[in-house]
Every structure is written in structure tokens, then in C-alpha cells.
PDB file of N, CA and C in Angstrom:
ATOM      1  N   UNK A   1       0.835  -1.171   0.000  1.00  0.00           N
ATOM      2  CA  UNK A   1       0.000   0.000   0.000  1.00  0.00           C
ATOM      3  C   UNK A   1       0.888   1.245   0.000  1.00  0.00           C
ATOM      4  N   UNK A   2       0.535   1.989  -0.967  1.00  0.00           N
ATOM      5  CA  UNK A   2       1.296   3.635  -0.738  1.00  0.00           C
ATOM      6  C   UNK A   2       0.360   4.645  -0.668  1.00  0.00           C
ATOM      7  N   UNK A   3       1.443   5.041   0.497  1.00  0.00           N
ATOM      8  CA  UNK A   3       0.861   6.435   1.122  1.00  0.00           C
ATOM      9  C   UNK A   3       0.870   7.581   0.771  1.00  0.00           C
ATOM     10  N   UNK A   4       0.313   8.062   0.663  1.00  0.00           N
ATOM     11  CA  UNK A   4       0.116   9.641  -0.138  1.00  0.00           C
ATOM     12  C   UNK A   4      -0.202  10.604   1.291  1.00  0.00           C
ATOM     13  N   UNK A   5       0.644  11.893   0.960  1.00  0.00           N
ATOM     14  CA  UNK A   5       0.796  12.641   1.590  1.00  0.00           C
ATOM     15  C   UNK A   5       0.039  14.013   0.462  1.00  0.00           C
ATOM     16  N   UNK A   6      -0.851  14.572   1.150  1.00  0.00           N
ATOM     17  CA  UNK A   6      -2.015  16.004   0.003  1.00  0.00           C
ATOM     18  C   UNK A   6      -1.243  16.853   1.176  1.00  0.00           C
ATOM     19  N   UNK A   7      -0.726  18.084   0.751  1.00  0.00           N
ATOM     20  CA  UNK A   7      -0.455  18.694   0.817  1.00  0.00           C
ATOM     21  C   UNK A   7      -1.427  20.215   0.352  1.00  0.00           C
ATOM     22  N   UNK A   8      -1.766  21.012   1.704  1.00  0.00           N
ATOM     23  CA  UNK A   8      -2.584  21.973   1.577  1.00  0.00           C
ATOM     24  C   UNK A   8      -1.732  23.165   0.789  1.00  0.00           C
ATOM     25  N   UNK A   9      -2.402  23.735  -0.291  1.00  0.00           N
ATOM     26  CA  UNK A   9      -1.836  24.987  -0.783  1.00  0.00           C
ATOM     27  C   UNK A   9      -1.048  26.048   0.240  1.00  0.00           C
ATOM     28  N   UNK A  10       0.021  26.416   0.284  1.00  0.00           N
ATOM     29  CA  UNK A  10       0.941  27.455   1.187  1.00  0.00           C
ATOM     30  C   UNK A  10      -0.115  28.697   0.421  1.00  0.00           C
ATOM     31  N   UNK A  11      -0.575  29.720   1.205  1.00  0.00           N
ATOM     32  CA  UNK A  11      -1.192  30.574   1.060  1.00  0.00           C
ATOM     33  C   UNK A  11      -0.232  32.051   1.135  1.00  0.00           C
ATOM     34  N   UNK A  12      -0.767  32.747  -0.099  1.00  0.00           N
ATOM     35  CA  UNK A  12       0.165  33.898   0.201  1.00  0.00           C
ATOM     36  C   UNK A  12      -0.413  34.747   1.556  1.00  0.00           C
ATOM     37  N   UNK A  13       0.337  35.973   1.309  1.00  0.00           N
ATOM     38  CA  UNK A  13      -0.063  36.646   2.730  1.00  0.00           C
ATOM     39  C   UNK A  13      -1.225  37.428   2.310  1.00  0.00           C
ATOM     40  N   UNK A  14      -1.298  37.946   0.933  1.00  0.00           N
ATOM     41  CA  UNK A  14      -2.563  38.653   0.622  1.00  0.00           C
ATOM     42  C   UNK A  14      -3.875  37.885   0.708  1.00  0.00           C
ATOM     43  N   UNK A  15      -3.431  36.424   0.794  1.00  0.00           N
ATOM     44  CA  UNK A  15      -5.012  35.606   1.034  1.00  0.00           C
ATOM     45  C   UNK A  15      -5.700  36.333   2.687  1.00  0.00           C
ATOM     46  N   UNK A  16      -4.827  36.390   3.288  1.00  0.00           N
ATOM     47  CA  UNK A  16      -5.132  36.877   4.913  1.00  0.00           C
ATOM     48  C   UNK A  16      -4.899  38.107   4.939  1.00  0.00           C
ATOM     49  N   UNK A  17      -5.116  38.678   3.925  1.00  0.00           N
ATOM     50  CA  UNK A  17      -5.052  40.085   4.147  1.00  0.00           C
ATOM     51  C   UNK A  17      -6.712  40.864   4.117  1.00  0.00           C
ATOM     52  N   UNK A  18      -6.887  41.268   5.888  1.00  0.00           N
ATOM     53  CA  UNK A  18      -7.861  42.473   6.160  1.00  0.00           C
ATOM     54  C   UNK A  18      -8.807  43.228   4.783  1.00  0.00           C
ATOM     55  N   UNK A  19      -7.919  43.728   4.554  1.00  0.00           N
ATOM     56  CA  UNK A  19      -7.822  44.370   2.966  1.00  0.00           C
ATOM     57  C   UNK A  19      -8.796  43.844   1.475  1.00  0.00           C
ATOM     58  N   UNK A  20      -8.833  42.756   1.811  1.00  0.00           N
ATOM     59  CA  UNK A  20      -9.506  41.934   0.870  1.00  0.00           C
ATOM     60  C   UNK A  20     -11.139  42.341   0.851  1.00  0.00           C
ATOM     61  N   UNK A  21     -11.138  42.761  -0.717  1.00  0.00           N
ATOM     62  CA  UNK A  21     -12.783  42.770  -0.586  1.00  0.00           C
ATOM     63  C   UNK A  21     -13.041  44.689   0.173  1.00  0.00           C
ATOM     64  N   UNK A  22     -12.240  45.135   0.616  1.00  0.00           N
ATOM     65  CA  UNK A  22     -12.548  46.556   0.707  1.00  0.00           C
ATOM     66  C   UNK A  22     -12.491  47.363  -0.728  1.00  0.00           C
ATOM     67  N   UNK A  23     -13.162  48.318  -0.189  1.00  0.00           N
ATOM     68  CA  UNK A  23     -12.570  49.189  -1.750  1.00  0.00           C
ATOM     69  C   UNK A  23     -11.223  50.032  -1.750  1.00  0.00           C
ATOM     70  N   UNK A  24     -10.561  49.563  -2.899  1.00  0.00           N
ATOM     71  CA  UNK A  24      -9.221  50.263  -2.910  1.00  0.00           C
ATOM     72  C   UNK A  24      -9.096  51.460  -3.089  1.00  0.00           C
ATOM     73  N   UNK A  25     -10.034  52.687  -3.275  1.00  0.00           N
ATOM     74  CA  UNK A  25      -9.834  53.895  -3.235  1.00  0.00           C
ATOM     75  C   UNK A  25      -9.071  54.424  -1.824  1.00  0.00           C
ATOM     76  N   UNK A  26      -9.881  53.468  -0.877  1.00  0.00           N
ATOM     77  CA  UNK A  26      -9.770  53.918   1.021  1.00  0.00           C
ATOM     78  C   UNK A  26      -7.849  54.088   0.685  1.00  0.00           C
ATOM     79  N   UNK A  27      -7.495  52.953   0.460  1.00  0.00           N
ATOM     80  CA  UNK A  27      -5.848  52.672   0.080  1.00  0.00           C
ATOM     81  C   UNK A  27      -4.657  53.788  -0.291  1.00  0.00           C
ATOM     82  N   UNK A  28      -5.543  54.525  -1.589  1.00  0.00           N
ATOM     83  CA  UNK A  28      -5.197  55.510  -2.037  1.00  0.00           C
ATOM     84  C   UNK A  28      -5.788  56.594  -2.141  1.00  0.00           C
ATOM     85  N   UNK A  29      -5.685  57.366  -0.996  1.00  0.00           N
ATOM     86  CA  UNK A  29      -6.284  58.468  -1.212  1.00  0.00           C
ATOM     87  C   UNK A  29      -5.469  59.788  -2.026  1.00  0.00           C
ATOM     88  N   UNK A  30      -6.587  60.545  -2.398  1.00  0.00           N
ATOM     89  CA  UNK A  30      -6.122  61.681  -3.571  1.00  0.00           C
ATOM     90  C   UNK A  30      -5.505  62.589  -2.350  1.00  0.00           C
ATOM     91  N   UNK A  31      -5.810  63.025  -0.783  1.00  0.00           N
ATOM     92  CA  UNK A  31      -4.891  63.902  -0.423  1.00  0.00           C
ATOM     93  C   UNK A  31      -3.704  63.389   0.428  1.00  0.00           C
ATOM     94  N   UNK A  32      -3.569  62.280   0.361  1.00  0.00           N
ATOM     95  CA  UNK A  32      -2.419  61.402   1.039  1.00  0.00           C
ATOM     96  C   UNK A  32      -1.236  62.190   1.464  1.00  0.00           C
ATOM     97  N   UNK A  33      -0.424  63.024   0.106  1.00  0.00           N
ATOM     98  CA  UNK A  33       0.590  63.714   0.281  1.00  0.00           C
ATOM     99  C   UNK A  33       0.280  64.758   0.709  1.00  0.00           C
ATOM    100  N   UNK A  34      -0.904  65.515   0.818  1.00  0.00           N
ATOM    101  CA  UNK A  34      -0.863  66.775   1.596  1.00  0.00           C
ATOM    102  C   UNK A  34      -1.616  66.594   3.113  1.00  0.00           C
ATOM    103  N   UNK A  35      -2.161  65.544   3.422  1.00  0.00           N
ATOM    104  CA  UNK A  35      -3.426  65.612   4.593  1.00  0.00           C
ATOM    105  C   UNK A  35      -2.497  63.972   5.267  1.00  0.00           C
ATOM    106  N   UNK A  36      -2.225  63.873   6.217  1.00  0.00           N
ATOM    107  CA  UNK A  36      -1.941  62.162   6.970  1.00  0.00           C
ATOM    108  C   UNK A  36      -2.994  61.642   7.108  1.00  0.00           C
ATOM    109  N   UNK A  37      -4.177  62.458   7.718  1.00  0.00           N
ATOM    110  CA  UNK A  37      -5.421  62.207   8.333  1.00  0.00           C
ATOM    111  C   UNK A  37      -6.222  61.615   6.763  1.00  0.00           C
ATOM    112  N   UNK A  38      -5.606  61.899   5.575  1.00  0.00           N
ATOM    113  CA  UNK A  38      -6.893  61.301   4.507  1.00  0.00           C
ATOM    114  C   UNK A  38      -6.490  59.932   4.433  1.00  0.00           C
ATOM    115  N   UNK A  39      -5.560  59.232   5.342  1.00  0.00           N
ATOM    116  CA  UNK A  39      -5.058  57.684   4.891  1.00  0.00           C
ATOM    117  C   UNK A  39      -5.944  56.930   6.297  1.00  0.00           C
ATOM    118  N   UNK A  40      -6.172  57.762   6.930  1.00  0.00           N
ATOM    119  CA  UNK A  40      -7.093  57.195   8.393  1.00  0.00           C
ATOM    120  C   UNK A  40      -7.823  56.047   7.955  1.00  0.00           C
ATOM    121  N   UNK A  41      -8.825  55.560   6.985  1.00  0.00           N
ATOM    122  CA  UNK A  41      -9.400  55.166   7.189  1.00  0.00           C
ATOM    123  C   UNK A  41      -8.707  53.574   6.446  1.00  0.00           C
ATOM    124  N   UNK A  42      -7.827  53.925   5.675  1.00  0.00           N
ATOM    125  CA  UNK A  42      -6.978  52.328   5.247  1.00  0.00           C
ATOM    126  C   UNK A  42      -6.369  51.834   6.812  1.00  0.00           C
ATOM    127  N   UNK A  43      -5.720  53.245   7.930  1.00  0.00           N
ATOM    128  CA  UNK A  43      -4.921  52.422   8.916  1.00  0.00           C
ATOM    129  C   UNK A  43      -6.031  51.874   9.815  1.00  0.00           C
ATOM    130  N   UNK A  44      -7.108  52.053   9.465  1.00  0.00           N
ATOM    131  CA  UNK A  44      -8.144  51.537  10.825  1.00  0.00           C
ATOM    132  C   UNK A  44      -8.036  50.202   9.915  1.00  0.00           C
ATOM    133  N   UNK A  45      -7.860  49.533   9.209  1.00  0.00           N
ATOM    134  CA  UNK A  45      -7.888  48.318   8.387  1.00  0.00           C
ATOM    135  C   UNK A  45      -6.778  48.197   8.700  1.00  0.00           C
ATOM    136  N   UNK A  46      -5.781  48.450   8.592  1.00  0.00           N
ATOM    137  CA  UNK A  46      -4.423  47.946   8.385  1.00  0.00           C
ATOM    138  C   UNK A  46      -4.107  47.756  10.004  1.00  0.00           C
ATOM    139  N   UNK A  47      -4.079  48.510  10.890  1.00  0.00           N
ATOM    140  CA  UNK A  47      -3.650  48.253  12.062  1.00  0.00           C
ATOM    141  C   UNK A  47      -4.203  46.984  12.743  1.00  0.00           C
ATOM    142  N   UNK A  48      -5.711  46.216  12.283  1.00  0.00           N
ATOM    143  CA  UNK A  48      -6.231  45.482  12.586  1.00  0.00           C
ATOM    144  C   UNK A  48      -5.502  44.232  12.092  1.00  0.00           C
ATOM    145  N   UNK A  49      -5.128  44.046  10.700  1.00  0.00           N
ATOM    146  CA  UNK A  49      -4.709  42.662  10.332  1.00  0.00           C
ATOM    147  C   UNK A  49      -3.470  41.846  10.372  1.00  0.00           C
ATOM    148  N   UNK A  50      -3.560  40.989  10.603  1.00  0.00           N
ATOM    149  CA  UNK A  50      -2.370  40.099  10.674  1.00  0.00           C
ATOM    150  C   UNK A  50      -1.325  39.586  10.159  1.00  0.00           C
ATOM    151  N   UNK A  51      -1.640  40.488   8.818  1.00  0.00           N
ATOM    152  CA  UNK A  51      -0.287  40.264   7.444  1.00  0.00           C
ATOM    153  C   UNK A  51       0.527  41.840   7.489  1.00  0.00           C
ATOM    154  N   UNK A  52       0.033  42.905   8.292  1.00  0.00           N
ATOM    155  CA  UNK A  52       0.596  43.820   8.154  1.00  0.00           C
ATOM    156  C   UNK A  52       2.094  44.167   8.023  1.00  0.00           C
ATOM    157  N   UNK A  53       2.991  43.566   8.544  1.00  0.00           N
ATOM    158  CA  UNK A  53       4.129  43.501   8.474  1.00  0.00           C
ATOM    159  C   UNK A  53       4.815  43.242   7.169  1.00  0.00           C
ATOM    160  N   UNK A  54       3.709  41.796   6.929  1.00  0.00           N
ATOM    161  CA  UNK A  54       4.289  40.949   5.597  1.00  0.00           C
ATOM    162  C   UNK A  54       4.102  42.139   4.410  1.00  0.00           C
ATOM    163  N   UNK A  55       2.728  42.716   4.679  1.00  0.00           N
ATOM    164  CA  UNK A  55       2.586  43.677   3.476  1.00  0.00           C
ATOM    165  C   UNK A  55       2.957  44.929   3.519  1.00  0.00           C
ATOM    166  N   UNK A  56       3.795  45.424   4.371  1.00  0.00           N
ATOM    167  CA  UNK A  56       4.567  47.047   4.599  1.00  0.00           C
ATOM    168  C   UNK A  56       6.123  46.322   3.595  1.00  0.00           C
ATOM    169  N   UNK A  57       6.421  44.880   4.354  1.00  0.00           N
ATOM    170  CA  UNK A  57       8.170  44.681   3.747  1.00  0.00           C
ATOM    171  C   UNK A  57       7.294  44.130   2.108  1.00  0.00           C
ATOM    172  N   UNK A  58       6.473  43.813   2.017  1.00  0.00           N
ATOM    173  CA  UNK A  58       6.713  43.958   0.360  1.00  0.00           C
ATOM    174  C   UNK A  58       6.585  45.026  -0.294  1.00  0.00           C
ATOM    175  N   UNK A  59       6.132  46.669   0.179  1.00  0.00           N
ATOM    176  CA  UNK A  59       5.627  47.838  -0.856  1.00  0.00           C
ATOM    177  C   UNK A  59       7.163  48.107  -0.016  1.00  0.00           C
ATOM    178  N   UNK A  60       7.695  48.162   0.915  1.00  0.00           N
ATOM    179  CA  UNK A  60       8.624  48.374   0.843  1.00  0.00           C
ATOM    180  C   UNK A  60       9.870  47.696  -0.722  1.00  0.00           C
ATOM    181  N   UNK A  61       9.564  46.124  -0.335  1.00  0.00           N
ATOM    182  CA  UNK A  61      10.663  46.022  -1.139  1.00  0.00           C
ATOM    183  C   UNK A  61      10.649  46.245  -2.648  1.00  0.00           C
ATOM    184  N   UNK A  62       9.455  46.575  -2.950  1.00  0.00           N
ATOM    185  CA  UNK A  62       9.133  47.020  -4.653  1.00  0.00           C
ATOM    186  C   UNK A  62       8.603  48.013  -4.945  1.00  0.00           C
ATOM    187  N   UNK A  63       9.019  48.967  -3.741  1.00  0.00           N
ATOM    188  CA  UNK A  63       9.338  50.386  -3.778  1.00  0.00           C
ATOM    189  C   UNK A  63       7.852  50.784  -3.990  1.00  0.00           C
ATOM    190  N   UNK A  64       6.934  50.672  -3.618  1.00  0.00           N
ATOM    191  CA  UNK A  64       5.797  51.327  -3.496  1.00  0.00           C
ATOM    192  C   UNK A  64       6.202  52.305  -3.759  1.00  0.00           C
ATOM    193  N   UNK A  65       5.265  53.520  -4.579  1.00  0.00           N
ATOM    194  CA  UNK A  65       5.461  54.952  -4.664  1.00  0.00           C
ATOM    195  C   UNK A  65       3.780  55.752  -4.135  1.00  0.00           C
ATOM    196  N   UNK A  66       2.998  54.644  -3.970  1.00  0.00           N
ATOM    197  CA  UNK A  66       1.472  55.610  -3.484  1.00  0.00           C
ATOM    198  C   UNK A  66       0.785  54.320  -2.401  1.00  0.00           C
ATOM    199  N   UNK A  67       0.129  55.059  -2.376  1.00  0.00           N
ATOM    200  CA  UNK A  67      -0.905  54.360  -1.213  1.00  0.00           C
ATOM    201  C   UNK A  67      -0.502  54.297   0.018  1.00  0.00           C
ATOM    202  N   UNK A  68      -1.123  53.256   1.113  1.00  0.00           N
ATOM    203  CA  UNK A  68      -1.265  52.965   1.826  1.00  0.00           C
ATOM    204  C   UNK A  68      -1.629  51.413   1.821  1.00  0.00           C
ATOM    205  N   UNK A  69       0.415  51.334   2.634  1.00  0.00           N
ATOM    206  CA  UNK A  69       0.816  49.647   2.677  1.00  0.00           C
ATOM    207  C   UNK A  69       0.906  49.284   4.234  1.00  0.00           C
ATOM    208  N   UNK A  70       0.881  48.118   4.642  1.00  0.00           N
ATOM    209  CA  UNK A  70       1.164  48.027   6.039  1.00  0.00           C
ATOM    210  C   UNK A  70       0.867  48.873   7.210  1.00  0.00           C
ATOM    211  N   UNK A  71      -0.251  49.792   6.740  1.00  0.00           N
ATOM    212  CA  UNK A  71      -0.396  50.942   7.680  1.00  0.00           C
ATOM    213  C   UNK A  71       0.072  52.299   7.044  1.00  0.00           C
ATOM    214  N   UNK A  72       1.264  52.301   6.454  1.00  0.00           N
ATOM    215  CA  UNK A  72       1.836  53.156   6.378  1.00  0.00           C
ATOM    216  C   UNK A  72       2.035  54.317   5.001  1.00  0.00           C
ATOM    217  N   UNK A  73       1.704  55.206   4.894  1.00  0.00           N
ATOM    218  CA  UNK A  73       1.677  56.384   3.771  1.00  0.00           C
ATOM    219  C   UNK A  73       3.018  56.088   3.368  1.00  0.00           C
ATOM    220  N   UNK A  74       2.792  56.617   1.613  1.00  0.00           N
ATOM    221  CA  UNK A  74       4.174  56.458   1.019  1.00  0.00           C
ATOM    222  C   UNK A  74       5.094  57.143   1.816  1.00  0.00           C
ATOM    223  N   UNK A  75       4.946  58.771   2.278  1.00  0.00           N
ATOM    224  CA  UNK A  75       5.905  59.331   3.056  1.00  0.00           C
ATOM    225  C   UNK A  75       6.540  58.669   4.400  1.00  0.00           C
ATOM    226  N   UNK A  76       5.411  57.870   4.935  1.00  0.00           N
ATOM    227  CA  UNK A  76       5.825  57.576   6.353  1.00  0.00           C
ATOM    228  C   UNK A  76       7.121  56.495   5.505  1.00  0.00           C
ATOM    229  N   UNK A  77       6.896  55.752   4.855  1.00  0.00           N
ATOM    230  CA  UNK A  77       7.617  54.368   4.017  1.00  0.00           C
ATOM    231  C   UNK A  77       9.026  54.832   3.598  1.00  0.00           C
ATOM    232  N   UNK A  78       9.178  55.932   2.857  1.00  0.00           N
ATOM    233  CA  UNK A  78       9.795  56.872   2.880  1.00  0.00           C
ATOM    234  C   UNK A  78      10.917  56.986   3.734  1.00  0.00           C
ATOM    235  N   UNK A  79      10.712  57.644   5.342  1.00  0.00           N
ATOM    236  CA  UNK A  79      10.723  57.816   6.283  1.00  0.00           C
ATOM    237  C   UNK A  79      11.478  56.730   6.842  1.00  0.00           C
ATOM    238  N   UNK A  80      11.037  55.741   7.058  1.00  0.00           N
ATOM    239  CA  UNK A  80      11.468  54.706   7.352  1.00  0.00           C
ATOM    240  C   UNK A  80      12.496  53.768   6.252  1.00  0.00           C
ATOM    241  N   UNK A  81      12.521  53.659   5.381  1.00  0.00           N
ATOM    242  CA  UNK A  81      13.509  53.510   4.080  1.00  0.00           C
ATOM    243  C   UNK A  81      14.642  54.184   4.370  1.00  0.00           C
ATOM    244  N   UNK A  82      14.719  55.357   5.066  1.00  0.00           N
ATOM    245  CA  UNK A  82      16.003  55.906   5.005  1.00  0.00           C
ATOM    246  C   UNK A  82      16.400  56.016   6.592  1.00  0.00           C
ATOM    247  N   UNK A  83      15.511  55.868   7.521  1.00  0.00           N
ATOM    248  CA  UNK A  83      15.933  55.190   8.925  1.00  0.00           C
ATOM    249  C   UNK A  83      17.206  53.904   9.295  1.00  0.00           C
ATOM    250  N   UNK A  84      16.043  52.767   7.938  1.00  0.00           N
ATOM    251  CA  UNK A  84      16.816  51.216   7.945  1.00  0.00           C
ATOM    252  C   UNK A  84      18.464  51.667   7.542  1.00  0.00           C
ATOM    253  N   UNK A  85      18.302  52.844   6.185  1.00  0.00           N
ATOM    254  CA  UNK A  85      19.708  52.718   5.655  1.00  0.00           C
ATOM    255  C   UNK A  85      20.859  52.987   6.612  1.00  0.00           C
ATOM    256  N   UNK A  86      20.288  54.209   7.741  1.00  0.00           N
ATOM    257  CA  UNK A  86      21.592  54.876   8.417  1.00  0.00           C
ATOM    258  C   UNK A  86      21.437  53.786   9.202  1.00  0.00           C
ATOM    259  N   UNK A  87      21.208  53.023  10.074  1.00  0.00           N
ATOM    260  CA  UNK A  87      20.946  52.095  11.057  1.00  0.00           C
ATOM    261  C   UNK A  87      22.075  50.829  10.852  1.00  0.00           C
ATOM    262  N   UNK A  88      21.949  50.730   9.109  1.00  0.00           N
ATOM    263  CA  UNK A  88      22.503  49.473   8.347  1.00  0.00           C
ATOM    264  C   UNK A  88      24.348  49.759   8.655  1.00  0.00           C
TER     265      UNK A  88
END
């Protein structure tokens, strides 16, 4: 008799991502770069979910240039991008 081993699909992190099924405008808002307060309503989503991390180090690592990743406004990302470097 042989045994077979099924193996469940490895799920990316966007499967568990909060995010799913919202509308992506909240994400990107039009006053992002001038207002912090217009990204409020992606971080009330983002601060809640459990991939947040996973999904700040990926717009990090492919250089996001808009929205709202991991919580965080392109500027804050920004911000922190050049924190890691002097640190490094």
C-alpha cells in the first residue's frame, strides 16, 4: 500500500489580508501627500490585520510609490527607508 501525503496549498499573505474585498480607493487616497489624516481610514484596516508587516516589507521592497501599505503612507515608508539605511 502507498501512502500519499495532500499537501494543503501554502497561502500567500494577501489571502489573509484584512484588505480583501474593501474598496481600494480607502488605500489611495487623492490627499495622502498633503493631509496624513486622509489615509485614516486604510490604517483603521491595516492596524487590525495580521499580514501587516508581511505587506509594509513587500511595498517596501518594490518600492511602493502611493498608497497605503502596512499601515503606512508612502511618506511615512519613505521615512522609514532611510531610517533602515543609516541604522545598516
Amino acid at each position: 500500500m502507498i501512502a500519499m501525503t495532500v499537501l494543503a496549498p501554502v497561502s500567500d499573505w494577501r489571502d489573509l489580508a484584512l484588505c480583501r474585498g474593501v474598496d481600494p480607493a480607502i488605500f489611495h487616497p487623492e490627499l495622502e501627500e498633503e493631509d496624513e489624516r486622509a489615509s485614516d481610514p486604510a490604517r483603521a484596516v491595516c492596524f487590525q490585520c495580521p499580514v501587516r508587516e508581511a505587506c509594509l516589507e513587500h511595498a517596501i521592497a518594490v518600492r511602493e510609490k502611493h498608497g497605503v501599505w502596512g499601515g503606512l503612507s508612502s511618506r511615512e515608508r519613505r521615512r522609514l527607508i532611510r531610517r533602515r539605511r543609516r541604522a545598516a
